[in-house]
C-alpha atoms as a PDB file:
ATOM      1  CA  UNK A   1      18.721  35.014 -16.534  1.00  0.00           C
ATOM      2  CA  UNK A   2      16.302  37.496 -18.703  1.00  0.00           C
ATOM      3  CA  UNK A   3      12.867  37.734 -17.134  1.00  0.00           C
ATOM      4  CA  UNK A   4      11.249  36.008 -19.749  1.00  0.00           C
ATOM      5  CA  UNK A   5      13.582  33.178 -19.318  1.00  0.00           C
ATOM      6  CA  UNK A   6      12.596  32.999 -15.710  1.00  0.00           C
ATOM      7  CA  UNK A   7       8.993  33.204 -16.659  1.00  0.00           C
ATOM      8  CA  UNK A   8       9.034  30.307 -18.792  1.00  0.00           C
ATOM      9  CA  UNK A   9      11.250  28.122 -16.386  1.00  0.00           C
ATOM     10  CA  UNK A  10       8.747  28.893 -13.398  1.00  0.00           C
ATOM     11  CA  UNK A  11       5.229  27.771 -16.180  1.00  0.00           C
ATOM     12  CA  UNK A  12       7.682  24.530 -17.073  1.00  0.00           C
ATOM     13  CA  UNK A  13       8.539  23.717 -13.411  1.00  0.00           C
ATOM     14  CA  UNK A  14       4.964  24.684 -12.965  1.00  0.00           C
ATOM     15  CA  UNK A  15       3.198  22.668 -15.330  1.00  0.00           C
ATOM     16  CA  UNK A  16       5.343  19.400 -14.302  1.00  0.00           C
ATOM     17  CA  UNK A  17       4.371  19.805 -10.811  1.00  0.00           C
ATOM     18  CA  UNK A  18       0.281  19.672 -11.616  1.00  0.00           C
ATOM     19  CA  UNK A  19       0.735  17.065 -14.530  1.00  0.00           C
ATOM     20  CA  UNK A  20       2.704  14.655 -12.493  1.00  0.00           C
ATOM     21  CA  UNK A  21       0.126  12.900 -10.025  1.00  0.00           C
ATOM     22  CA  UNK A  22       1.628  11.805  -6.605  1.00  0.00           C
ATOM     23  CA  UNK A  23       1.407   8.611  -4.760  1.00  0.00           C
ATOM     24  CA  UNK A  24      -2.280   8.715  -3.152  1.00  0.00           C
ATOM     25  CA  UNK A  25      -3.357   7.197   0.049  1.00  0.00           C
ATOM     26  CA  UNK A  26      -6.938   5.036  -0.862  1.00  0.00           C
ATOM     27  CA  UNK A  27      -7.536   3.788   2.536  1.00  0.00           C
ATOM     28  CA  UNK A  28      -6.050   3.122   5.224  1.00  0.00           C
ATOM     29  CA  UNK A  29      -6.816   0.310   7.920  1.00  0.00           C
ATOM     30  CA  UNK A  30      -5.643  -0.322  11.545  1.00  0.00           C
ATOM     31  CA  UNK A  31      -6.852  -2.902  14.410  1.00  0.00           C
ATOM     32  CA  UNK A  32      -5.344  -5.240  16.959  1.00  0.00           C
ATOM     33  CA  UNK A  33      -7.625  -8.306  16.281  1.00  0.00           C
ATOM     34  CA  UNK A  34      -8.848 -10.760  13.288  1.00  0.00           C
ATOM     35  CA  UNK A  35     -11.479  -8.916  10.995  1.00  0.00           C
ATOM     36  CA  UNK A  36     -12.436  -8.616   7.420  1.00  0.00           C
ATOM     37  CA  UNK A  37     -11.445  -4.727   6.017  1.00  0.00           C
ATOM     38  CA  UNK A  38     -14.376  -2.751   4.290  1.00  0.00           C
ATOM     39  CA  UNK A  39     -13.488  -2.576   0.127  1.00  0.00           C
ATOM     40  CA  UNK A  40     -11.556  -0.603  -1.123  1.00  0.00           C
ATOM     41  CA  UNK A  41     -10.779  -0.234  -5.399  1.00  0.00           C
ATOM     42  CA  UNK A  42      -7.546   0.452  -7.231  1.00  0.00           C
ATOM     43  CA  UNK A  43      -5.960   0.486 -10.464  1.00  0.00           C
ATOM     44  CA  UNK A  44      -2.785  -1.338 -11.132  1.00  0.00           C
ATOM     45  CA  UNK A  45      -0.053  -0.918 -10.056  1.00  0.00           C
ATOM     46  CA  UNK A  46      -0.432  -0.126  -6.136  1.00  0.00           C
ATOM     47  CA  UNK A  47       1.386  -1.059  -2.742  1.00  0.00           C
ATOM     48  CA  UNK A  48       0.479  -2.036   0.259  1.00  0.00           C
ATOM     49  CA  UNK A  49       2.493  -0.348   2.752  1.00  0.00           C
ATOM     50  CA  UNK A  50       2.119  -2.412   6.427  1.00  0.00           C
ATOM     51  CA  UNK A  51       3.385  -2.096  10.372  1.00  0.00           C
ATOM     52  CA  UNK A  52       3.188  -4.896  12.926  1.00  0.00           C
ATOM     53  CA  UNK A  53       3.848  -3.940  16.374  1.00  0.00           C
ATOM     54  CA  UNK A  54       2.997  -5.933  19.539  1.00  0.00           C
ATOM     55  CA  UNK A  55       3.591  -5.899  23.469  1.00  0.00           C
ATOM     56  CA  UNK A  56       4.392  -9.657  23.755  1.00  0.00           C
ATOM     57  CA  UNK A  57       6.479 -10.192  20.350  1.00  0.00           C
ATOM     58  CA  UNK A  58       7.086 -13.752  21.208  1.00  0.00           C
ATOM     59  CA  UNK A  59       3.691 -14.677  21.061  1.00  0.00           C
ATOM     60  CA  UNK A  60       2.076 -12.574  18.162  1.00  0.00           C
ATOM     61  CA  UNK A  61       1.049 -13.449  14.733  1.00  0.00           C
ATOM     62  CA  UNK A  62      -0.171 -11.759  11.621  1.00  0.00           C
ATOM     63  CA  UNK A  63      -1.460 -13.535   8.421  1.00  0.00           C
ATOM     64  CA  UNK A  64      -3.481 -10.894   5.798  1.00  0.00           C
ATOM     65  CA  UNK A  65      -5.023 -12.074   2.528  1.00  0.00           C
ATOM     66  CA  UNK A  66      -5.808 -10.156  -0.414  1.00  0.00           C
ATOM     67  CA  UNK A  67      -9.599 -10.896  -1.023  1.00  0.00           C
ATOM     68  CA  UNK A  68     -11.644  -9.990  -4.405  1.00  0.00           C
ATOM     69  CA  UNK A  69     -14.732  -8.337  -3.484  1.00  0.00           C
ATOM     70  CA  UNK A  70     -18.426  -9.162  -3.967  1.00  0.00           C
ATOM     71  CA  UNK A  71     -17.120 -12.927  -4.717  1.00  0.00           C
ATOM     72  CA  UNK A  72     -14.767 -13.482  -1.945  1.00  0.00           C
ATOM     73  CA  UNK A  73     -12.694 -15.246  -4.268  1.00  0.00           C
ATOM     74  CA  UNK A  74      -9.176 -15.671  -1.891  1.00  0.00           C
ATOM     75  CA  UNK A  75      -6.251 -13.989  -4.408  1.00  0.00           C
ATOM     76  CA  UNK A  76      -3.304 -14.778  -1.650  1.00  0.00           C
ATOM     77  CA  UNK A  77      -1.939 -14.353   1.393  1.00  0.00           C
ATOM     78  CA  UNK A  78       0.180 -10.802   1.049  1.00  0.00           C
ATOM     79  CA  UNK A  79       2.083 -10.820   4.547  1.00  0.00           C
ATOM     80  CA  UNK A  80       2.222 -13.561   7.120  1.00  0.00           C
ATOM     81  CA  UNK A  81       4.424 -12.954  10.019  1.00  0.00           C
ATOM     82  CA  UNK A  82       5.137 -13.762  13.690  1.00  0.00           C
ATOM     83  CA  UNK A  83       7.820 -10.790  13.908  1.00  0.00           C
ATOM     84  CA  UNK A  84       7.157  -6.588  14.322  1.00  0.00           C
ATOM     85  CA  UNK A  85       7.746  -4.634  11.460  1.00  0.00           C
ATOM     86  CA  UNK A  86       6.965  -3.094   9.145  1.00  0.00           C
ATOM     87  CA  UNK A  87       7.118  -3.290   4.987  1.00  0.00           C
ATOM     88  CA  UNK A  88       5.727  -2.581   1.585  1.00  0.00           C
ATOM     89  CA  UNK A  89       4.414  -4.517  -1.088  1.00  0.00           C
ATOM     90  CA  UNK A  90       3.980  -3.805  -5.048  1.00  0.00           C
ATOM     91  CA  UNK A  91       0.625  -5.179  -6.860  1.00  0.00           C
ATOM     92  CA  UNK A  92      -0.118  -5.444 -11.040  1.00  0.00           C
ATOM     93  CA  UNK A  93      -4.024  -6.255 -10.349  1.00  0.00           C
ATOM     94  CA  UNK A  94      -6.794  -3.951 -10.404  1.00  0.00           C
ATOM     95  CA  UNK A  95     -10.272  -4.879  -8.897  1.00  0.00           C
ATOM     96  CA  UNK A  96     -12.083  -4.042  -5.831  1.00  0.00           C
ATOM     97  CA  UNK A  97     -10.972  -5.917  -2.650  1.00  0.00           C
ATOM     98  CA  UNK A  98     -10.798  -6.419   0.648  1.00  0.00           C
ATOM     99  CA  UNK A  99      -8.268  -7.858   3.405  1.00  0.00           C
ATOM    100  CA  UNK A 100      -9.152 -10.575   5.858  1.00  0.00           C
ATOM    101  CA  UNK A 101      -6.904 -10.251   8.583  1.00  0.00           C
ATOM    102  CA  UNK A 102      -5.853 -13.115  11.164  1.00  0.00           C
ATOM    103  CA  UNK A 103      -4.347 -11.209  14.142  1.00  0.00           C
ATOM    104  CA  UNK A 104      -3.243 -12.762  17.158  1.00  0.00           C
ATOM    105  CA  UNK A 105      -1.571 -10.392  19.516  1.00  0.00           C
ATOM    106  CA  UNK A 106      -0.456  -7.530  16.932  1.00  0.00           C
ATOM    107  CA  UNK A 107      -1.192  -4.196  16.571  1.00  0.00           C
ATOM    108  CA  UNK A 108      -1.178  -3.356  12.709  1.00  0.00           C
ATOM    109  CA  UNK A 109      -2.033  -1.447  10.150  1.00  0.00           C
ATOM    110  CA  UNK A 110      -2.185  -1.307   6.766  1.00  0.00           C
ATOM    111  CA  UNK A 111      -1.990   1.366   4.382  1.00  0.00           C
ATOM    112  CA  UNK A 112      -3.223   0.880   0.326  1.00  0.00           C
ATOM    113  CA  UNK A 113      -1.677   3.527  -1.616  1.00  0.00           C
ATOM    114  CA  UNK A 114      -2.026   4.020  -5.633  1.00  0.00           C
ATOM    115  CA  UNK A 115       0.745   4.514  -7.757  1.00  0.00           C
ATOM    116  CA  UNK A 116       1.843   5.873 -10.870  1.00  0.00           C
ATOM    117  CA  UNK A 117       3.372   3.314 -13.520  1.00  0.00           C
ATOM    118  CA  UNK A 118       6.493   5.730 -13.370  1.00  0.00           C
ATOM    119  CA  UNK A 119       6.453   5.459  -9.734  1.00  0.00           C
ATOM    120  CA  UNK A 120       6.174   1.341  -9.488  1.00  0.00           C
ATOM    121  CA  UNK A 121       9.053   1.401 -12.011  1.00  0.00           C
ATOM    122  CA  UNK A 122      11.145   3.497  -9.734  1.00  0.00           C
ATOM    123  CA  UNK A 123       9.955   1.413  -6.289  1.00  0.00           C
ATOM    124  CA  UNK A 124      12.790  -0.378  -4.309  1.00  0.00           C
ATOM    125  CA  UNK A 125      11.279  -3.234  -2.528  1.00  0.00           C
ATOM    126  CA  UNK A 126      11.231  -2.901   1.655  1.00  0.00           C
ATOM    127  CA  UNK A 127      10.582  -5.653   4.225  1.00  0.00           C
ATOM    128  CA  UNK A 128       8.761  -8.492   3.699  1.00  0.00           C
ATOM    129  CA  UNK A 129       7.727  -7.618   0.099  1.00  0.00           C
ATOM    130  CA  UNK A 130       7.391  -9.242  -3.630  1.00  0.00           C
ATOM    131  CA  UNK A 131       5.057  -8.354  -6.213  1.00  0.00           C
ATOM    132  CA  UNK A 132       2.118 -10.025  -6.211  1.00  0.00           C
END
């Protein structure tokens, strides 16, 4: 290859890796008890990416709903489990939220991450998931 050749192949490589935005983490929440999350805002689409763990897996229990905030309006429950795991979960909805979180005997956390609309179409669903 001529080294002009070369020099446009490394701009074009170049250029596709700074116009092509990643996956970005927006926050990130853990805890091992019930609580409301502090807000967070996104822009559709964006998952949800969670882990349940526990010492005493026979007796713990997860339920997390999606909240809308500054009205507290409930949107639905997004994972509801009495197993360890862990999953992901693909949203069309933009707004601010929050998550109120009903723990009993889990460790968990829960990771919101933004997506590109080229990256939701590419997303293979993992876990408990669905689009919400």
């Amino acid at each position: 290859m001529r080294p002009v050749h070369r020099l446009f192949a490394a701009i074009a490589l170049l250029v596709t890796f700074v116009t092509a935005p990643a996956e970005e983490t927006i926050r990130e929440f853990t805890g091992s008890r019930s609580m409301d999350t502090v807000e967070f805002e996104v822009k559709s689409p964006w998952l949800l990416e969670w882990r349940v763990s526990g010492e005493f897996t026979g007796s713990l229990a997860i339920d997390v709903a999606l909240m809308e905030a500054g009205t507290s309006v409930h949107q639905g429950n997004v994972l509801k489990t009495k197993n360890t795991g862990n999953g992901a979960r693909l949203f069309d909805q933009s707004g601010s939220f929050y998550f109120r979180v009903n723990s009993t005997m889990a460790n968990w956390s829960l990771t919101v991450v933004q997506l590109t609309p080229e990256e939701a179409a590419g997303y293979t669903p993992k876990g408990e998931t669905g689009s919400f």
